[in-house]
PDB file of N, CA and C in Angstrom:
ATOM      1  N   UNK A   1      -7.786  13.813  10.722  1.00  0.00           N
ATOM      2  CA  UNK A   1      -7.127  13.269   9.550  1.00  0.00           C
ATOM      3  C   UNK A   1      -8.030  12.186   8.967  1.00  0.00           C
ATOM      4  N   UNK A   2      -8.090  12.259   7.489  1.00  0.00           N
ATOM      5  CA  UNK A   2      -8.809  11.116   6.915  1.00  0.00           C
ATOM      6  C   UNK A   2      -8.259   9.565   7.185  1.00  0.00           C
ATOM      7  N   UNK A   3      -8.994   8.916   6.616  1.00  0.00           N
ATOM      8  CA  UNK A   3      -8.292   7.591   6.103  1.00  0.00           C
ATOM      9  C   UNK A   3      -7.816   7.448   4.934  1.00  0.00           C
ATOM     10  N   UNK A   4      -6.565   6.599   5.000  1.00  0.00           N
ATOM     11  CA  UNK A   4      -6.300   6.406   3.643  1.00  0.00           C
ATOM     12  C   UNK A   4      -5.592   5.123   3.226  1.00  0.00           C
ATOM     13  N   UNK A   5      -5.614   4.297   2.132  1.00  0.00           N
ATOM     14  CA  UNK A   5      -4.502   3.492   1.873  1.00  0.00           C
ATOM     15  C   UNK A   5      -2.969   3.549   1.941  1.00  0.00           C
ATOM     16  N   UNK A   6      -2.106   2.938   2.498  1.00  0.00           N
ATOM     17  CA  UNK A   6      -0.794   2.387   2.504  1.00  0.00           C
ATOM     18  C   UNK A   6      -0.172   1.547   1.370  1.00  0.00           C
ATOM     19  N   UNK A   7       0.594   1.960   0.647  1.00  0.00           N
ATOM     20  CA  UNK A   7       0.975   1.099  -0.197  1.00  0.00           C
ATOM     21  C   UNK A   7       2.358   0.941   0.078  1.00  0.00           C
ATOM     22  N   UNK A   8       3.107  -0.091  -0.309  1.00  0.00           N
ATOM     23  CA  UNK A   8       4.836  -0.143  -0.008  1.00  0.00           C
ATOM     24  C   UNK A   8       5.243  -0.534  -1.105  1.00  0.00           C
ATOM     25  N   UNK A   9       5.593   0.544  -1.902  1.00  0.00           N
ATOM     26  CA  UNK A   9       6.236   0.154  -3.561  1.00  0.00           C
ATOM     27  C   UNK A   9       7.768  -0.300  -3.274  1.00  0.00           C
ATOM     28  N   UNK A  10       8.048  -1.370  -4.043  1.00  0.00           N
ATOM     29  CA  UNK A  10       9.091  -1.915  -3.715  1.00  0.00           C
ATOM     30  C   UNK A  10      10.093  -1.622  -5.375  1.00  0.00           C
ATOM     31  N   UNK A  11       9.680  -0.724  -6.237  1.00  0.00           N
ATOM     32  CA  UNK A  11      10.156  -0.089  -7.025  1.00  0.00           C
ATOM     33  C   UNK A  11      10.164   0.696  -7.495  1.00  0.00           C
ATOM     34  N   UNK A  12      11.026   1.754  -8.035  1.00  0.00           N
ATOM     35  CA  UNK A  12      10.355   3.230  -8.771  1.00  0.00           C
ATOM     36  C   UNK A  12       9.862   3.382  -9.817  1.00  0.00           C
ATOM     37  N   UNK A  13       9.392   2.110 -10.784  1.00  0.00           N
ATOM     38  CA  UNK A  13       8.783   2.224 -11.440  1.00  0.00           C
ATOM     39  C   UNK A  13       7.201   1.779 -10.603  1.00  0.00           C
ATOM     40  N   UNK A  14       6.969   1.048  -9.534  1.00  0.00           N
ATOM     41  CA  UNK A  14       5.931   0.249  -9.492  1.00  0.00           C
ATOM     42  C   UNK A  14       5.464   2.349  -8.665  1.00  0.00           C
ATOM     43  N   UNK A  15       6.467   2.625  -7.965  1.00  0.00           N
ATOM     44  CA  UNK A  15       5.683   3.902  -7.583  1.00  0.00           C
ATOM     45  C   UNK A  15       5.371   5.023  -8.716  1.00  0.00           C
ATOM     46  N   UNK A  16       6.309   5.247  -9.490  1.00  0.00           N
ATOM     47  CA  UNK A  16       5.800   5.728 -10.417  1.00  0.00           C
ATOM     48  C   UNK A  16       4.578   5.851 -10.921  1.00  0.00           C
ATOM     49  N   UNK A  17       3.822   4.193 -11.108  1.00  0.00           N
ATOM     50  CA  UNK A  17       2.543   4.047 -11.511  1.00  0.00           C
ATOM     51  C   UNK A  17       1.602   4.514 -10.700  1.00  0.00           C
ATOM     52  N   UNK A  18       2.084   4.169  -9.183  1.00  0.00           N
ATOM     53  CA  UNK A  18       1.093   4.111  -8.713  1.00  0.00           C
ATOM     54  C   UNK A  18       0.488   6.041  -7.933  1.00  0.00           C
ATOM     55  N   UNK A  19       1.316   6.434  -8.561  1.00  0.00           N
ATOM     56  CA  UNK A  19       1.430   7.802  -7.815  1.00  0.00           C
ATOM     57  C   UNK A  19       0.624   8.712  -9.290  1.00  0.00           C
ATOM     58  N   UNK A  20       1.057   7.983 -10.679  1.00  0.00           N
ATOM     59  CA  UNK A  20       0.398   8.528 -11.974  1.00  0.00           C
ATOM     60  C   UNK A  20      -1.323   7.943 -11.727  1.00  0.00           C
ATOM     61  N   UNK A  21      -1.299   7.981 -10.663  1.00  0.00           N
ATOM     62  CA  UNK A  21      -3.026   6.848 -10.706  1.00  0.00           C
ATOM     63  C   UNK A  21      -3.595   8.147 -10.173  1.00  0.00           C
ATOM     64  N   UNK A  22      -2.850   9.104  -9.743  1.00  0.00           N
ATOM     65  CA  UNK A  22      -3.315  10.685  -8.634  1.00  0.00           C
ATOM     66  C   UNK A  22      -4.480  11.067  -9.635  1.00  0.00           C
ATOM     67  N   UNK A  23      -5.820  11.508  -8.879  1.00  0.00           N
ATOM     68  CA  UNK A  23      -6.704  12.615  -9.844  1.00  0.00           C
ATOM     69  C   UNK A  23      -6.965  13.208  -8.883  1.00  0.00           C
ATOM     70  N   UNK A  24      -7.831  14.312  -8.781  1.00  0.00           N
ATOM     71  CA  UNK A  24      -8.013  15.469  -8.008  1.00  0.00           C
ATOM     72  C   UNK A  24      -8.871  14.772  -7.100  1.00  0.00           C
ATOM     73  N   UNK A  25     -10.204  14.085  -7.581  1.00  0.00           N
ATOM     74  CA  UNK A  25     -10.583  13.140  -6.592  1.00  0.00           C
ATOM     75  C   UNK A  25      -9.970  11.951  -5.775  1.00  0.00           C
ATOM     76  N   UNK A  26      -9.510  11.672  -6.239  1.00  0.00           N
ATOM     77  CA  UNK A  26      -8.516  10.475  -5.013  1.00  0.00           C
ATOM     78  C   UNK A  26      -6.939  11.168  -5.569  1.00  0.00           C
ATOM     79  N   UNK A  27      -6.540  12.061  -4.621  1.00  0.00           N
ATOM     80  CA  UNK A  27      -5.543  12.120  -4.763  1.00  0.00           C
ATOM     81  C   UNK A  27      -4.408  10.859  -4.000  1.00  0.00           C
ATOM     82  N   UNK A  28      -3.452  10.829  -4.522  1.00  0.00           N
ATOM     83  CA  UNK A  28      -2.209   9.630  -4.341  1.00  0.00           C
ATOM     84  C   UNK A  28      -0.855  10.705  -4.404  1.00  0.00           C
ATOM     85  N   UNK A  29      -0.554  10.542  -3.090  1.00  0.00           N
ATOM     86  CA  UNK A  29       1.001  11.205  -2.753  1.00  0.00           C
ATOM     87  C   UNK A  29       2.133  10.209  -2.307  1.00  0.00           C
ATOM     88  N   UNK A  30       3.700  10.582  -2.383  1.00  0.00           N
ATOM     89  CA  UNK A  30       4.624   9.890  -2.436  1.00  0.00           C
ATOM     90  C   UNK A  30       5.077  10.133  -0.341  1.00  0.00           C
ATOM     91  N   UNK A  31       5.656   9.263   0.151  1.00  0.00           N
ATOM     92  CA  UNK A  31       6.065   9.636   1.239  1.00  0.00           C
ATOM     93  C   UNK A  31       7.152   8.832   1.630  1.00  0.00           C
ATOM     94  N   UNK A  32       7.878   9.102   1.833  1.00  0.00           N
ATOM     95  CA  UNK A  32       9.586   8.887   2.465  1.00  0.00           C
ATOM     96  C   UNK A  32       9.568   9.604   4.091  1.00  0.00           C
ATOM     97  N   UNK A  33      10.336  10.411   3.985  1.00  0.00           N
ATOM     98  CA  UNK A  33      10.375  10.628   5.831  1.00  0.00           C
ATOM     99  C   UNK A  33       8.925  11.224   6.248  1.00  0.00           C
ATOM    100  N   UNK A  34       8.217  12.237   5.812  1.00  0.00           N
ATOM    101  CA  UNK A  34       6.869  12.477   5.694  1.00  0.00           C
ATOM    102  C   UNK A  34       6.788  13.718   7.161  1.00  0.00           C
ATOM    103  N   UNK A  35       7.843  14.360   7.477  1.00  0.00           N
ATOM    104  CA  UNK A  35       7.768  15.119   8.516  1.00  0.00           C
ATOM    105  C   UNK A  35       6.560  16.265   8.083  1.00  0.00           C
ATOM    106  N   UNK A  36       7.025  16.705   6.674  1.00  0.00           N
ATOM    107  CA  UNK A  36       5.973  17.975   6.309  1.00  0.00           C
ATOM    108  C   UNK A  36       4.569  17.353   5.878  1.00  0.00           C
ATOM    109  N   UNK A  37       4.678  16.366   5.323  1.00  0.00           N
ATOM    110  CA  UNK A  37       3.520  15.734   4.662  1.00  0.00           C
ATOM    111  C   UNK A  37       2.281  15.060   6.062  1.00  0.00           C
ATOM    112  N   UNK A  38       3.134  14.861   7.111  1.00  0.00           N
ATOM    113  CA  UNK A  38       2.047  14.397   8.120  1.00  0.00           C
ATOM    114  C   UNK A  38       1.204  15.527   8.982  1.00  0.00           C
ATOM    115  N   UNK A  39       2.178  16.963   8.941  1.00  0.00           N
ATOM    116  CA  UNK A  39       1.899  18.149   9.626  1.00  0.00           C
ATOM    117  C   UNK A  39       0.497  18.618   8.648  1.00  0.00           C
ATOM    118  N   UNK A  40       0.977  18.767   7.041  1.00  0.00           N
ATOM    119  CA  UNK A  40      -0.025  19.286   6.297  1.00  0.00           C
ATOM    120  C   UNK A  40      -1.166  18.205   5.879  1.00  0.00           C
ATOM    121  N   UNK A  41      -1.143  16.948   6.524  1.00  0.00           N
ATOM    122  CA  UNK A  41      -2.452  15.661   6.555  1.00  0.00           C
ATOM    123  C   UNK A  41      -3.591  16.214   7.651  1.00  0.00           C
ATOM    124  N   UNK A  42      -2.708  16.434   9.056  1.00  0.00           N
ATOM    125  CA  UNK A  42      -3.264  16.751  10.410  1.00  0.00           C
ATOM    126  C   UNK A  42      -4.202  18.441  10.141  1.00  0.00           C
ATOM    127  N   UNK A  43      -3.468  18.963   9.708  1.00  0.00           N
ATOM    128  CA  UNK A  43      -4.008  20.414   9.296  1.00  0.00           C
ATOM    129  C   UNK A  43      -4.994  20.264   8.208  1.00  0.00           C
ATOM    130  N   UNK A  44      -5.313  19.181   7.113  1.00  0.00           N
ATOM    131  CA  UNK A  44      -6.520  19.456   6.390  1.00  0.00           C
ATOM    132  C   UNK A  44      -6.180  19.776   4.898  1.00  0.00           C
ATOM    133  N   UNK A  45      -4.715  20.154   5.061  1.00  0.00           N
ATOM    134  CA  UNK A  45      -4.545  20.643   3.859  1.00  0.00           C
ATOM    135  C   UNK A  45      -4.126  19.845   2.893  1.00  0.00           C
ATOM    136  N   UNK A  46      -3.639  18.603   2.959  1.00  0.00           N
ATOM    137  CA  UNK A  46      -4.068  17.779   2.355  1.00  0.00           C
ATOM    138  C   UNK A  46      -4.788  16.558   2.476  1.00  0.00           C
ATOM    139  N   UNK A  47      -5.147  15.729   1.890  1.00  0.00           N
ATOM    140  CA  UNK A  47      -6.111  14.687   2.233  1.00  0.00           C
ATOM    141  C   UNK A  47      -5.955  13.847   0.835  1.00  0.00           C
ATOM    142  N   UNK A  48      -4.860  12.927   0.964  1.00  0.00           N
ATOM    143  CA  UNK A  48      -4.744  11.702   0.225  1.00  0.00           C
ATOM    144  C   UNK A  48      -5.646  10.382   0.611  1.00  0.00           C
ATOM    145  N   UNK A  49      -5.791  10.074  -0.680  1.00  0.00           N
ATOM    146  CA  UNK A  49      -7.012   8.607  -0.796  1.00  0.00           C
ATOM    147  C   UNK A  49      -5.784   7.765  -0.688  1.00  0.00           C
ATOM    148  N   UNK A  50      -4.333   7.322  -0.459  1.00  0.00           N
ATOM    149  CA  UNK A  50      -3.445   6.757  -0.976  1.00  0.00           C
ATOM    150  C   UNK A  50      -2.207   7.459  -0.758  1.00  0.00           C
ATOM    151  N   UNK A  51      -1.242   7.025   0.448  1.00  0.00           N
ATOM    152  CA  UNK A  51       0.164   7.418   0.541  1.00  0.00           C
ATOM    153  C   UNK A  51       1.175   6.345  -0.171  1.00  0.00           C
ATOM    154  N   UNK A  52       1.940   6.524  -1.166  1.00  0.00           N
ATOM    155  CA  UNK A  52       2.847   5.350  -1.404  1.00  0.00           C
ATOM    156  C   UNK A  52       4.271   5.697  -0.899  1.00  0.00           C
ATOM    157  N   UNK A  53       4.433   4.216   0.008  1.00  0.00           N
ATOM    158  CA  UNK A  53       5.952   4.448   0.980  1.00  0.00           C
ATOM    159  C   UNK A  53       7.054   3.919  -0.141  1.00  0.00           C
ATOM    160  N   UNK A  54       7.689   5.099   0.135  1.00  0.00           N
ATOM    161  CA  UNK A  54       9.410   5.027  -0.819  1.00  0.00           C
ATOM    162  C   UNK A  54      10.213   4.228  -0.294  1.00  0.00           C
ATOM    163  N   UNK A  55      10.203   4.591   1.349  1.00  0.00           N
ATOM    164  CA  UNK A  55      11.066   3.485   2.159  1.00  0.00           C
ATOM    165  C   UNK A  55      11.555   3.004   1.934  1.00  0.00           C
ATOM    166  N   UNK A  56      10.584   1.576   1.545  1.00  0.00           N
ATOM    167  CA  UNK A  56      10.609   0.660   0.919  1.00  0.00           C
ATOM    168  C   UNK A  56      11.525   0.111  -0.177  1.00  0.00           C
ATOM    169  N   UNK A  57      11.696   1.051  -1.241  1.00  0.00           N
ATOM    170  CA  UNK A  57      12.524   0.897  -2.571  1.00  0.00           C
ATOM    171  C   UNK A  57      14.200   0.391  -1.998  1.00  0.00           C
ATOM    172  N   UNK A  58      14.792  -0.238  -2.158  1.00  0.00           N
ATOM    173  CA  UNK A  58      16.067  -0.412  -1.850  1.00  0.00           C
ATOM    174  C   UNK A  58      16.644   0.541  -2.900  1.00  0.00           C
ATOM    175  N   UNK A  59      17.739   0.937  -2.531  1.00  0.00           N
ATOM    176  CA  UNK A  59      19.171   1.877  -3.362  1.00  0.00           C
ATOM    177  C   UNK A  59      18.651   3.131  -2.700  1.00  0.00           C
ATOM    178  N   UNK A  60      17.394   3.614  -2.834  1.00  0.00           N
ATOM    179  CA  UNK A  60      16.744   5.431  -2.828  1.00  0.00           C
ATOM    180  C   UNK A  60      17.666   6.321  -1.913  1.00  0.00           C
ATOM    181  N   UNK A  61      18.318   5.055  -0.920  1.00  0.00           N
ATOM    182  CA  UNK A  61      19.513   5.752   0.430  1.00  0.00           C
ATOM    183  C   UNK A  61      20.813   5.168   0.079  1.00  0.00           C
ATOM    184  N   UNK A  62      21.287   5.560  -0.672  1.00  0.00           N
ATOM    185  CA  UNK A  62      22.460   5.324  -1.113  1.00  0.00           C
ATOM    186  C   UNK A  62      23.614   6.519  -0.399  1.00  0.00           C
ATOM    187  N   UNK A  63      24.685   6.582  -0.709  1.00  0.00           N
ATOM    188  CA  UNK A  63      25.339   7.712  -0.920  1.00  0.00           C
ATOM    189  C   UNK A  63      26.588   7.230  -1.386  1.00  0.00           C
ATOM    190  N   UNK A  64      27.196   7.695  -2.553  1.00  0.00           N
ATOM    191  CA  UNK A  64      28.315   7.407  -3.504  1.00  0.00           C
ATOM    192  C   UNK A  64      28.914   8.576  -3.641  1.00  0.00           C
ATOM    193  N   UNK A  65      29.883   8.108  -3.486  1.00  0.00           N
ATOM    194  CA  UNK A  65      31.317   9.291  -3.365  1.00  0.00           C
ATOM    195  C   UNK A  65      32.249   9.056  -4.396  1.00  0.00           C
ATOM    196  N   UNK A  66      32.451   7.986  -5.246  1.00  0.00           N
ATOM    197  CA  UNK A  66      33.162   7.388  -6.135  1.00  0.00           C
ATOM    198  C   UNK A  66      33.811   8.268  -7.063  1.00  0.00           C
ATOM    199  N   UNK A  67      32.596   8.641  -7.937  1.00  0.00           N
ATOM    200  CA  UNK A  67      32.837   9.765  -8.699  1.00  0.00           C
ATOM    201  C   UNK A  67      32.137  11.088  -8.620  1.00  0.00           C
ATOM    202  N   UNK A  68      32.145  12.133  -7.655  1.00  0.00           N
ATOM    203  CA  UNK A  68      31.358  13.098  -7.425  1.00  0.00           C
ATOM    204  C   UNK A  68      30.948  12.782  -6.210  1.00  0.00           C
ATOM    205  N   UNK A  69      30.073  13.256  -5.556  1.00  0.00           N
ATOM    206  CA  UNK A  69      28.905  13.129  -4.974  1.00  0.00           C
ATOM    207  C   UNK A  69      27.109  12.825  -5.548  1.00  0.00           C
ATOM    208  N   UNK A  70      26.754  11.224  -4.798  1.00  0.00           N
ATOM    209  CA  UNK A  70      25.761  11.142  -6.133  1.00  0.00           C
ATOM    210  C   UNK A  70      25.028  10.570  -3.983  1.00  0.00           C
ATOM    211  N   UNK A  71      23.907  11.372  -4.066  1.00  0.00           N
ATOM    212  CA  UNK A  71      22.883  11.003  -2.954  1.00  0.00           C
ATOM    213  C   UNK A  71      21.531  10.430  -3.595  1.00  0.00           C
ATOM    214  N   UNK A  72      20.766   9.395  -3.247  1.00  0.00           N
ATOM    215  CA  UNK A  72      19.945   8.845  -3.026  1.00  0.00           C
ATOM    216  C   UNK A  72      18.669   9.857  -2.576  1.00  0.00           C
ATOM    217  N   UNK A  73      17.613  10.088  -2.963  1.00  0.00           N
ATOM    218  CA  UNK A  73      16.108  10.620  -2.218  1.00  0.00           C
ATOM    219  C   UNK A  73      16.430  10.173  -0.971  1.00  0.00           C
ATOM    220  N   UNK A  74      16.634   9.237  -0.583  1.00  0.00           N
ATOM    221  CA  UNK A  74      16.045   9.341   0.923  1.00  0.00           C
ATOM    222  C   UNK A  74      17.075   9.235   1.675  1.00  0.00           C
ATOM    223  N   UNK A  75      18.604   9.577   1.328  1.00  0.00           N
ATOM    224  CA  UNK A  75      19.390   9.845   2.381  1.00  0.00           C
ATOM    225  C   UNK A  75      18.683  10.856   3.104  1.00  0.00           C
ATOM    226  N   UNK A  76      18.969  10.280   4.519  1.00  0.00           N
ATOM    227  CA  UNK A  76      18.444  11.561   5.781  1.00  0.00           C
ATOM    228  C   UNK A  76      19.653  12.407   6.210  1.00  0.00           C
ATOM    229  N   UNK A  77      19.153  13.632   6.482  1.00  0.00           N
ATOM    230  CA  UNK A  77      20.108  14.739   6.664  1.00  0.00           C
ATOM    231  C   UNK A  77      20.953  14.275   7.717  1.00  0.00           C
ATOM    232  N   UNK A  78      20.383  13.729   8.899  1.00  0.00           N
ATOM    233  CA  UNK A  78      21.607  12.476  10.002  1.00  0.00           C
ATOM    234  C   UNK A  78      22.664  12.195   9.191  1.00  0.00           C
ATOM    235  N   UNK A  79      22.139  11.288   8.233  1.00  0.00           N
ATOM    236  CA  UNK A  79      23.225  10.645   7.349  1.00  0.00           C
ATOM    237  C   UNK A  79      24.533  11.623   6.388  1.00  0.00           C
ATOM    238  N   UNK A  80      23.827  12.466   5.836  1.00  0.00           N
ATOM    239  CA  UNK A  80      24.709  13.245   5.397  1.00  0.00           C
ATOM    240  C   UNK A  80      25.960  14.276   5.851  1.00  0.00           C
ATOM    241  N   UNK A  81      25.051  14.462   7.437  1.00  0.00           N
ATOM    242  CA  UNK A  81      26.230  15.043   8.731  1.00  0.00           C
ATOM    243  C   UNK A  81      27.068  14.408   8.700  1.00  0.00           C
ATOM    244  N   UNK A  82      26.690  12.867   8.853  1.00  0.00           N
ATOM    245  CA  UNK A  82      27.738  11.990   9.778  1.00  0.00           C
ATOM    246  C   UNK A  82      28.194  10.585   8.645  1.00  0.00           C
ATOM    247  N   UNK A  83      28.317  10.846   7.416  1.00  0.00           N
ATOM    248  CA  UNK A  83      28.849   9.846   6.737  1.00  0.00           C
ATOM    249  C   UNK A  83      30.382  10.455   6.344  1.00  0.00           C
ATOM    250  N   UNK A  84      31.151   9.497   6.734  1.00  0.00           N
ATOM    251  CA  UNK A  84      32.687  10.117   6.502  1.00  0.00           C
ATOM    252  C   UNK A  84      33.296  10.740   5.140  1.00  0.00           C
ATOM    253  N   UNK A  85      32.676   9.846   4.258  1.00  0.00           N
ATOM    254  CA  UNK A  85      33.118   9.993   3.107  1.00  0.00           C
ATOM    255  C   UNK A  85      32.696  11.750   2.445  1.00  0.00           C
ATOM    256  N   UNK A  86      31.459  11.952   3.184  1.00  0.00           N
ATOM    257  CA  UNK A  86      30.860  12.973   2.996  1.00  0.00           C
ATOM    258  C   UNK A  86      31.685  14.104   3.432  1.00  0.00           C
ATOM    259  N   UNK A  87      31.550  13.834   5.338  1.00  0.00           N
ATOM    260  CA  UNK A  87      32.297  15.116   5.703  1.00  0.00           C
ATOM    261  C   UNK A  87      33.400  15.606   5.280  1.00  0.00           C
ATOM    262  N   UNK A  88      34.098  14.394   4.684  1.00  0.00           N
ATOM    263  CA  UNK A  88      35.293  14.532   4.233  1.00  0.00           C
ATOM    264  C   UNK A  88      35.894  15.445   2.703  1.00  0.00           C
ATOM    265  N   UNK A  89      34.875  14.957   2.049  1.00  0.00           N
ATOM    266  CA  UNK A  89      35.283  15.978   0.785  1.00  0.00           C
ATOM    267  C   UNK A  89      34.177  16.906   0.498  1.00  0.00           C
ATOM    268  N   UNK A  90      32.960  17.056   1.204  1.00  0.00           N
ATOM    269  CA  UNK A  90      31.811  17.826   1.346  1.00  0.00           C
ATOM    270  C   UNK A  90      31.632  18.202   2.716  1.00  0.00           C
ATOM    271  N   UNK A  91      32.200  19.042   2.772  1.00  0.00           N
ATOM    272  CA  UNK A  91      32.416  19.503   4.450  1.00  0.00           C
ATOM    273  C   UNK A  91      31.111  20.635   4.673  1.00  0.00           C
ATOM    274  N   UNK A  92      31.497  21.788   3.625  1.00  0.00           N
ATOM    275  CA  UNK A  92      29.958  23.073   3.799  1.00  0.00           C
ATOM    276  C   UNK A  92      28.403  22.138   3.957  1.00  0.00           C
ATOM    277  N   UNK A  93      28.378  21.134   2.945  1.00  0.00           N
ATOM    278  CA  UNK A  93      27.143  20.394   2.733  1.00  0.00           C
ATOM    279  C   UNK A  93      27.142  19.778   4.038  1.00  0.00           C
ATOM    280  N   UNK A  94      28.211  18.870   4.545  1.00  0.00           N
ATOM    281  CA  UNK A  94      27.830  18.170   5.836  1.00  0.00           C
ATOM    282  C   UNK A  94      27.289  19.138   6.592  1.00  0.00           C
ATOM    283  N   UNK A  95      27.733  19.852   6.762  1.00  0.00           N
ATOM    284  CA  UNK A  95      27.631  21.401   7.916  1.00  0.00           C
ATOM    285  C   UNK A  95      26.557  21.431   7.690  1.00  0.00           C
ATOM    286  N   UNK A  96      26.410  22.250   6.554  1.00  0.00           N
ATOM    287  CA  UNK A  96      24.754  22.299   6.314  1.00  0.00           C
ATOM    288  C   UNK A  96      23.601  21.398   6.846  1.00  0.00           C
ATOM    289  N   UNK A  97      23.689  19.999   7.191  1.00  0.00           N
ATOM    290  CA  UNK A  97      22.922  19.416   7.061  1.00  0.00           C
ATOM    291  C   UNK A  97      22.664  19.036   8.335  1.00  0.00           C
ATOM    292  N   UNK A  98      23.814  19.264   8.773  1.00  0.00           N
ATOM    293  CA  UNK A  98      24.177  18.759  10.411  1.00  0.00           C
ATOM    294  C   UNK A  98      23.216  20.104  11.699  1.00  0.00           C
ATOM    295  N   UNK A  99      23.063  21.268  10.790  1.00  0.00           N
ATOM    296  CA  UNK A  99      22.382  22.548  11.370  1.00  0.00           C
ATOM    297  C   UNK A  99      21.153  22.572  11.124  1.00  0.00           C
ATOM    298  N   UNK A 100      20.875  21.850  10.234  1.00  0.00           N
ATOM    299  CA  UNK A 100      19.075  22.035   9.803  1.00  0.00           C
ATOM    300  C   UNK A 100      18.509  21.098  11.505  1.00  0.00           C
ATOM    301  N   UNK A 101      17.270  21.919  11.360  1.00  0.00           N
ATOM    302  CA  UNK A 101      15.856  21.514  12.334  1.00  0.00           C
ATOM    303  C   UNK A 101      16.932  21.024  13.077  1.00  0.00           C
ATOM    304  N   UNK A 102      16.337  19.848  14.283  1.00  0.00           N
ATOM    305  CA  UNK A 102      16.161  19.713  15.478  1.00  0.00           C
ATOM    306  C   UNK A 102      16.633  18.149  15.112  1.00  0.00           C
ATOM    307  N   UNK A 103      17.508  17.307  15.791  1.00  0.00           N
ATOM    308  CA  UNK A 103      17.988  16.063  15.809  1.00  0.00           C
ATOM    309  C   UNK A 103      17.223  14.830  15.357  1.00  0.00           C
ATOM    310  N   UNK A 104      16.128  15.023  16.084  1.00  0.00           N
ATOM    311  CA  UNK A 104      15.107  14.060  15.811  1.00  0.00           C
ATOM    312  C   UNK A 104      14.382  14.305  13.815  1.00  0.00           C
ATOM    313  N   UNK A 105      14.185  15.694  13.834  1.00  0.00           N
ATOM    314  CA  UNK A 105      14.036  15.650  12.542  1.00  0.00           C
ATOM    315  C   UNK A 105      14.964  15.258  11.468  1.00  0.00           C
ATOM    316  N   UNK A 106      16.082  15.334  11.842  1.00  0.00           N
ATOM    317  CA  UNK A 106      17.239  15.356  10.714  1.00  0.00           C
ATOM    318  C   UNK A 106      17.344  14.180  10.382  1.00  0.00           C
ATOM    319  N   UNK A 107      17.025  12.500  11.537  1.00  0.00           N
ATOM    320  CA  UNK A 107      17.113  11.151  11.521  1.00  0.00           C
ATOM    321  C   UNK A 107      15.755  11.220  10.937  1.00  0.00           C
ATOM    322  N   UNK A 108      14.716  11.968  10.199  1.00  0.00           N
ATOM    323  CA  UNK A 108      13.822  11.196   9.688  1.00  0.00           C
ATOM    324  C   UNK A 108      13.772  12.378   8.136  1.00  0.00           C
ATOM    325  N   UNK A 109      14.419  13.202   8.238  1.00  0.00           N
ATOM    326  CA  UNK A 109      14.208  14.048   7.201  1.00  0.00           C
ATOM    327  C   UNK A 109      15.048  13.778   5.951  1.00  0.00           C
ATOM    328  N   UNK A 110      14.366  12.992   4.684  1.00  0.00           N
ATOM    329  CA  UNK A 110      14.981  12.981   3.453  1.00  0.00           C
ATOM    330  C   UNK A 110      15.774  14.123   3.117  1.00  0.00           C
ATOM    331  N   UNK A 111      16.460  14.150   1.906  1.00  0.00           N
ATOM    332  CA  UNK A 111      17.241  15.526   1.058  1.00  0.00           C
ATOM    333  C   UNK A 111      16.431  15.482   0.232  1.00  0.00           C
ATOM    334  N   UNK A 112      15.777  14.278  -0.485  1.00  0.00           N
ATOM    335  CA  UNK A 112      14.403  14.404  -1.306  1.00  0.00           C
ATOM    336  C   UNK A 112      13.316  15.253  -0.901  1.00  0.00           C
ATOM    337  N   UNK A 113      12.867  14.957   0.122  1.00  0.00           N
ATOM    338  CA  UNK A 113      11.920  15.678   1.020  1.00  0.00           C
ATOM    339  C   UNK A 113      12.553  17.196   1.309  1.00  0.00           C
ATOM    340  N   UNK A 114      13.496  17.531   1.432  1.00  0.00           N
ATOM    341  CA  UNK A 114      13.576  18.553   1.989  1.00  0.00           C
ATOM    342  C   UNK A 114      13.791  19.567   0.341  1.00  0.00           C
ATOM    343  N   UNK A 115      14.225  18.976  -0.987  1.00  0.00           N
ATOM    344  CA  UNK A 115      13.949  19.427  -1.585  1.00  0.00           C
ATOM    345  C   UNK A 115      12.857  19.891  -2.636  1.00  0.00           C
ATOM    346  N   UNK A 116      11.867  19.177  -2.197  1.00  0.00           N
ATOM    347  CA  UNK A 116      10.571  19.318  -2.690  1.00  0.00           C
ATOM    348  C   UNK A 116       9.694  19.737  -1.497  1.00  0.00           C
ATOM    349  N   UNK A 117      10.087  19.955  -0.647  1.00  0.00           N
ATOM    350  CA  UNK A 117       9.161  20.546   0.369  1.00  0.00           C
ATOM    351  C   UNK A 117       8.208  21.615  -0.321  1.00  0.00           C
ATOM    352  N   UNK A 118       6.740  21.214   0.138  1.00  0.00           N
ATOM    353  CA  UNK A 118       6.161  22.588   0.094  1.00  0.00           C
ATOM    354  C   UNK A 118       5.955  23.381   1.155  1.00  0.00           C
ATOM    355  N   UNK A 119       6.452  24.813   0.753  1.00  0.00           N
ATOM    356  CA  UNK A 119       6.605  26.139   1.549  1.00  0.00           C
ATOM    357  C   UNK A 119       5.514  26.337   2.446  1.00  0.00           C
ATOM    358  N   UNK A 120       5.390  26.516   3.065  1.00  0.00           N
ATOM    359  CA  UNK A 120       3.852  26.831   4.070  1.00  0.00           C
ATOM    360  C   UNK A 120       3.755  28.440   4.654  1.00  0.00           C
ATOM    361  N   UNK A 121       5.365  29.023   4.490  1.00  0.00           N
ATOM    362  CA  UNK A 121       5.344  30.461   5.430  1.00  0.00           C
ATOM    363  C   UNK A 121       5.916  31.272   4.445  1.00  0.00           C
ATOM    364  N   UNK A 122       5.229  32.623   5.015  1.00  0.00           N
ATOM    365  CA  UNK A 122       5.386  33.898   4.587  1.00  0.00           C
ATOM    366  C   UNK A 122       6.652  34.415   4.311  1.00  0.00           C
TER     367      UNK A 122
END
């Protein structure tokens, strides 16, 4: 794996910028739980000059039930199993979320992440 810079944007606009800074030569990627993004670093297939941590951002893990269902990027699929409000009037979705991967992944795996995942298999 290369080296690369760490950044900890502490807003979505400050990541915004700093992720619009991407060119083909120094590429700049976004990372929140980073399960797929560290597999495809180790493998070669990608190679960022620059990871910017979402983490960081306060609200991005929210989850609001108020009116609808309104989730945050980086609620983790853990969270979405096991938040009451959730199981409670989103029961298929909890389910759902509660069955994906393996325990340990689910406590680090965004719904952001898992919806922008890139595909790797046939």
């Amino acid at each position: 794996m290369n080296s690369f810079e760490w950044v900890d944007a502490t807003t979505v606009e400050q990541a915004a910028g700093l992720l619009a800074e991407s060119t083909e030569q120094r590429p700049v990627i976004a990372k929140a739980g980073g399960i797929d993004l560290l597999d495809l670093m180790k493998e070669g297939i990608l190679a960022p000059m620059r990871l910017v941590n979402l983490k960081t951002i306060r609200g991005l893990d929210e989850v609001d039930t108020e009116n609808g269902l309104s989730l945050g990027a980086l609620v983790t699929l853990d969270r979405i199993d096991n938040d009451p409000q959730v199981r409670a009037r989103y029961l298929a979705l909890s389910d759902a979320a509660g069955h994906a991967a393996t325990p340990q992944v689910r406590n680090a795996a965004t719904i952001g992440g898992n919806l922008l995942q890139r595909p790797r298999c046939w």
